[in-house]
Protein backbone atom coordinates (compact mmCIF):
# COMPACT_ATOMS: atom_id res chain seq x y z
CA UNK A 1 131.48 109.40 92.83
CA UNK A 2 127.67 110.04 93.27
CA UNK A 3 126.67 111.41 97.19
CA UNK A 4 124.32 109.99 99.56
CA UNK A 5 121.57 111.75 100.30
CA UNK A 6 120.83 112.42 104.30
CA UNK A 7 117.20 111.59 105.67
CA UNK A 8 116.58 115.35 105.63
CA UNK A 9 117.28 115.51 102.04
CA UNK A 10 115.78 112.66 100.88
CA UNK A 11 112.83 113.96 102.46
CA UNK A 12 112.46 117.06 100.52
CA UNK A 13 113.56 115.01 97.47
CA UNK A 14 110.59 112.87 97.75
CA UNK A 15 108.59 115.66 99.30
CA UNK A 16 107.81 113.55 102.61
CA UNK A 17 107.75 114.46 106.30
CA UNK A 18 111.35 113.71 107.62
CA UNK A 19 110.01 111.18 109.91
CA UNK A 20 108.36 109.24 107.33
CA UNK A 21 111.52 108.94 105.34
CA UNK A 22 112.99 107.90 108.67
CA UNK A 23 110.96 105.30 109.62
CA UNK A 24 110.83 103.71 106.27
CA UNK A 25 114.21 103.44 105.91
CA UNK A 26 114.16 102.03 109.44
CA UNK A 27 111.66 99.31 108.55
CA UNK A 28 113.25 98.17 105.24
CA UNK A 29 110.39 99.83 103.14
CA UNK A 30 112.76 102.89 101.45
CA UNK A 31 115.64 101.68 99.87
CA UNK A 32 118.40 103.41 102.27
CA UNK A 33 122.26 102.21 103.39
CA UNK A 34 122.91 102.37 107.14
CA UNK A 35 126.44 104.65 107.20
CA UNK A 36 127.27 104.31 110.64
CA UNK A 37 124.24 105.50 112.69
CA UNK A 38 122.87 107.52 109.74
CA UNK A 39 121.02 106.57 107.10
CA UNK A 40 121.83 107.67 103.86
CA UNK A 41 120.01 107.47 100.46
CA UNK A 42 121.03 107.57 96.34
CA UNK A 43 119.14 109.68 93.78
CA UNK A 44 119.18 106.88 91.08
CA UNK A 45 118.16 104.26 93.77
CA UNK A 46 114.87 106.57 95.30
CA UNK A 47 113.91 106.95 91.66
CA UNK A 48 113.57 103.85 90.84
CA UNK A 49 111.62 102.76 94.07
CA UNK A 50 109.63 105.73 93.38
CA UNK A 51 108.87 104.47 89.60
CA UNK A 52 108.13 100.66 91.21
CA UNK A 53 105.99 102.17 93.58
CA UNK A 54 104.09 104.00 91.45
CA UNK A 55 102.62 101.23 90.02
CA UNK A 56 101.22 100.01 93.64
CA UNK A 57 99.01 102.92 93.93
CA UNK A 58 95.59 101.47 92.44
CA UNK A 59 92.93 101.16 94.81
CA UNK A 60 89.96 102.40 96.17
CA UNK A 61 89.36 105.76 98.30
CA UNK A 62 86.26 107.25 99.71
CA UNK A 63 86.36 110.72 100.81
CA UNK A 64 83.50 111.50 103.11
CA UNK A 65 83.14 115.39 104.20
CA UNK A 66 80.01 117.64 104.19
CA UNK A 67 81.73 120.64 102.82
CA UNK A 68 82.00 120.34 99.06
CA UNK A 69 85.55 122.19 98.66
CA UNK A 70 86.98 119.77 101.23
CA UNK A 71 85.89 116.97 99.54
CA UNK A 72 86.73 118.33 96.11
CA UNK A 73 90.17 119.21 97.21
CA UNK A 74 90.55 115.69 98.61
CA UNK A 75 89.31 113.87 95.93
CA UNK A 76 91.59 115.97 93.03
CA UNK A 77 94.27 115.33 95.72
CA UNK A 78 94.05 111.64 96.69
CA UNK A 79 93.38 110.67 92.50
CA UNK A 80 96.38 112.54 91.03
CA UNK A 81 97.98 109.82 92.98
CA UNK A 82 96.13 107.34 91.01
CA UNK A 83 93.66 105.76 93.13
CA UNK A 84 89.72 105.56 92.23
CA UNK A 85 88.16 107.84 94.10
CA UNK A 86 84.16 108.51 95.77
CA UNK A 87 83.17 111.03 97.67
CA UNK A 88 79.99 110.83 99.83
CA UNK A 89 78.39 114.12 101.26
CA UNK A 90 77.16 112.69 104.29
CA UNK A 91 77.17 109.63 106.26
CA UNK A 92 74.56 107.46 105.34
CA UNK A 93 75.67 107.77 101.58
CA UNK A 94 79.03 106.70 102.72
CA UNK A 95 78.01 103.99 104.37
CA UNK A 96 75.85 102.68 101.62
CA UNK A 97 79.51 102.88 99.34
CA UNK A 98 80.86 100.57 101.73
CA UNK A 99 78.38 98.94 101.56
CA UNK A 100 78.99 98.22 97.99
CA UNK A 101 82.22 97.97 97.93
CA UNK A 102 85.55 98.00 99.96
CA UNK A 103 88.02 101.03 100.28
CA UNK A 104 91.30 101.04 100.95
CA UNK A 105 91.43 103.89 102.16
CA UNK A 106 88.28 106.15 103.54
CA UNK A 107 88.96 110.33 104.70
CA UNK A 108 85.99 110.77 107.17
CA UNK A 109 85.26 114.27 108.32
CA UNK A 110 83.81 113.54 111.75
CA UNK A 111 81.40 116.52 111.92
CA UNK A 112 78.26 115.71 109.53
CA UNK A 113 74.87 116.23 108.67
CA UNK A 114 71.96 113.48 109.41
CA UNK A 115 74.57 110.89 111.34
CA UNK A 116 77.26 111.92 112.77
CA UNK A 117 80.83 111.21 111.65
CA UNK A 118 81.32 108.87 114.71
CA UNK A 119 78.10 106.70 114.04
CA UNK A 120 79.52 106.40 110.23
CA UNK A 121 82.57 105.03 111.58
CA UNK A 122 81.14 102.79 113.57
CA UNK A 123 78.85 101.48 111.00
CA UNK A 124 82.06 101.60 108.27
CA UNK A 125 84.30 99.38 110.84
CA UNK A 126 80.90 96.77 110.58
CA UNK A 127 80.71 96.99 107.50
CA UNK A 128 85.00 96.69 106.33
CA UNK A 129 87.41 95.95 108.70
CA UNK A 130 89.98 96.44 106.20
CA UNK A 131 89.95 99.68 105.23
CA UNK A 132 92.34 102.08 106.89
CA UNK A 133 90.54 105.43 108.14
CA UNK A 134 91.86 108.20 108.62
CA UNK A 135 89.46 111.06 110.32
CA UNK A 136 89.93 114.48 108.82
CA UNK A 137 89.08 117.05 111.30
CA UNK A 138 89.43 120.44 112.52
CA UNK A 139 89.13 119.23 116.50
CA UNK A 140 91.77 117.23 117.17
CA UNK A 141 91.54 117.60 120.74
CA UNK A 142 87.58 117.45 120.82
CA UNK A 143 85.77 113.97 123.01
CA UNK A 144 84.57 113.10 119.85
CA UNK A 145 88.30 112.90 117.99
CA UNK A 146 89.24 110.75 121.01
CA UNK A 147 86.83 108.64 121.30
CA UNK A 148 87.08 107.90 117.19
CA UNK A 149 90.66 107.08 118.07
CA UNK A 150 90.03 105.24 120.74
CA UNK A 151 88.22 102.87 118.25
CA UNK A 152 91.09 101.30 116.65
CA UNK A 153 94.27 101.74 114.62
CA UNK A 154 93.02 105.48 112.96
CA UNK A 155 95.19 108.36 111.33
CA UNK A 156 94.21 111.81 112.17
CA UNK A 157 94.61 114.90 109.90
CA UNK A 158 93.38 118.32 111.02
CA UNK A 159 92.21 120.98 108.65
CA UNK A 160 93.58 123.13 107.35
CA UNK A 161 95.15 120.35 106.06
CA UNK A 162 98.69 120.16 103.20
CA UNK A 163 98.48 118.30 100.18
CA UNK A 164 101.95 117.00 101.44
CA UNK A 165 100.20 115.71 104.77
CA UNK A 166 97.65 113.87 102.41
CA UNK A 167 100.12 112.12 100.55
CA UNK A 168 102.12 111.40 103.24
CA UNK A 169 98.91 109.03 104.28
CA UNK A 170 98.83 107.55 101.09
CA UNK A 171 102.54 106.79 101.25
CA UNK A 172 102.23 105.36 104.66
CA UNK A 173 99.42 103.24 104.07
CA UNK A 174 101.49 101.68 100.39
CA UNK A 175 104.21 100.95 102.85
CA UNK A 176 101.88 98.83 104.99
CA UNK A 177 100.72 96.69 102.23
């Protein structure tokens, strides 16, 4: 008889946080068996959600960040997963991308050259309500941090950031769709 898999282990099966797993299973987007109050998870089932899956992943990303290795690392990051990727260097590039087409998803560092990261996403929200943003800072706790989050349904990642916390994004934003 094959096992179940707990939430933990699922988790570093798929190489998720442990609350993502969690939540997905809660909200019927991970395939997952309720065993009494637990949930539980097969190997054979996971693998071939991950394989359907896998074939969701086509869109469009914009990675906005001043620093060059940041948005390198990013952009390697966010297309081994198989989306299209641009990066902009500054904000006024990025918002002339939106401009010319939408994102699904747009990393904006909040600290930039010429306009700030804040006026970007102001102009960006104009521009595509869409697109899900997720700000990519090293101040979390700085006014400006809050008051981009104050601005609507954002996801924060400080730097350093993990590739695993990047992913987890992407894998949170397929399960909205």
């Amino acid at each position: 008889m094959n096992s179940l898999m707990t939430v933990r282990e699922a988790a570093d099966y798929l190489k998720l946080n442990y609350m993502t797993v969690y939540r997905l299973a809660q909200r019927g987007r991970l395939p997952a068996i309720k065993v009494g109050r637990n949930w539980r998870f097969k190997k054979e089932i996971l693998d071939d959600w991950l394989v359907r899956e896998a074939r969701t992943l086509e869109g469009n990303v914009l990675v906005i960040d001043d620093d060059p290795n940041v948005r390198d690392l990013l952009t390697d990051i966010v297309s081994g997963q198989g989306y299209t990727v641009v990066s902009a260097e500054n904000g006024e590039r990025a918002i002339e991308e939106v401009g010319r087409r939408h994102f699904d998803i747009i990393f904006l560092d909040l600290v930039l050259p010429g306009i700030s990261g804040l006026e970007a996403l102001h102009a960006i929200k104009e521009r595509d309500k869409r697109a899900v943003i997720v700000v990519v800072t090293a101040y979390g706790d700085d006014p400006i941090a809050l008051e981009a989050m104050s601005m609507g349904p954002l996801l924060l990642i400080r730097k350093p950031f993990k590739v695993g916390d990047i992913k987890e994004v992407l894998n949170m934003v397929v399960a909205r769709r």
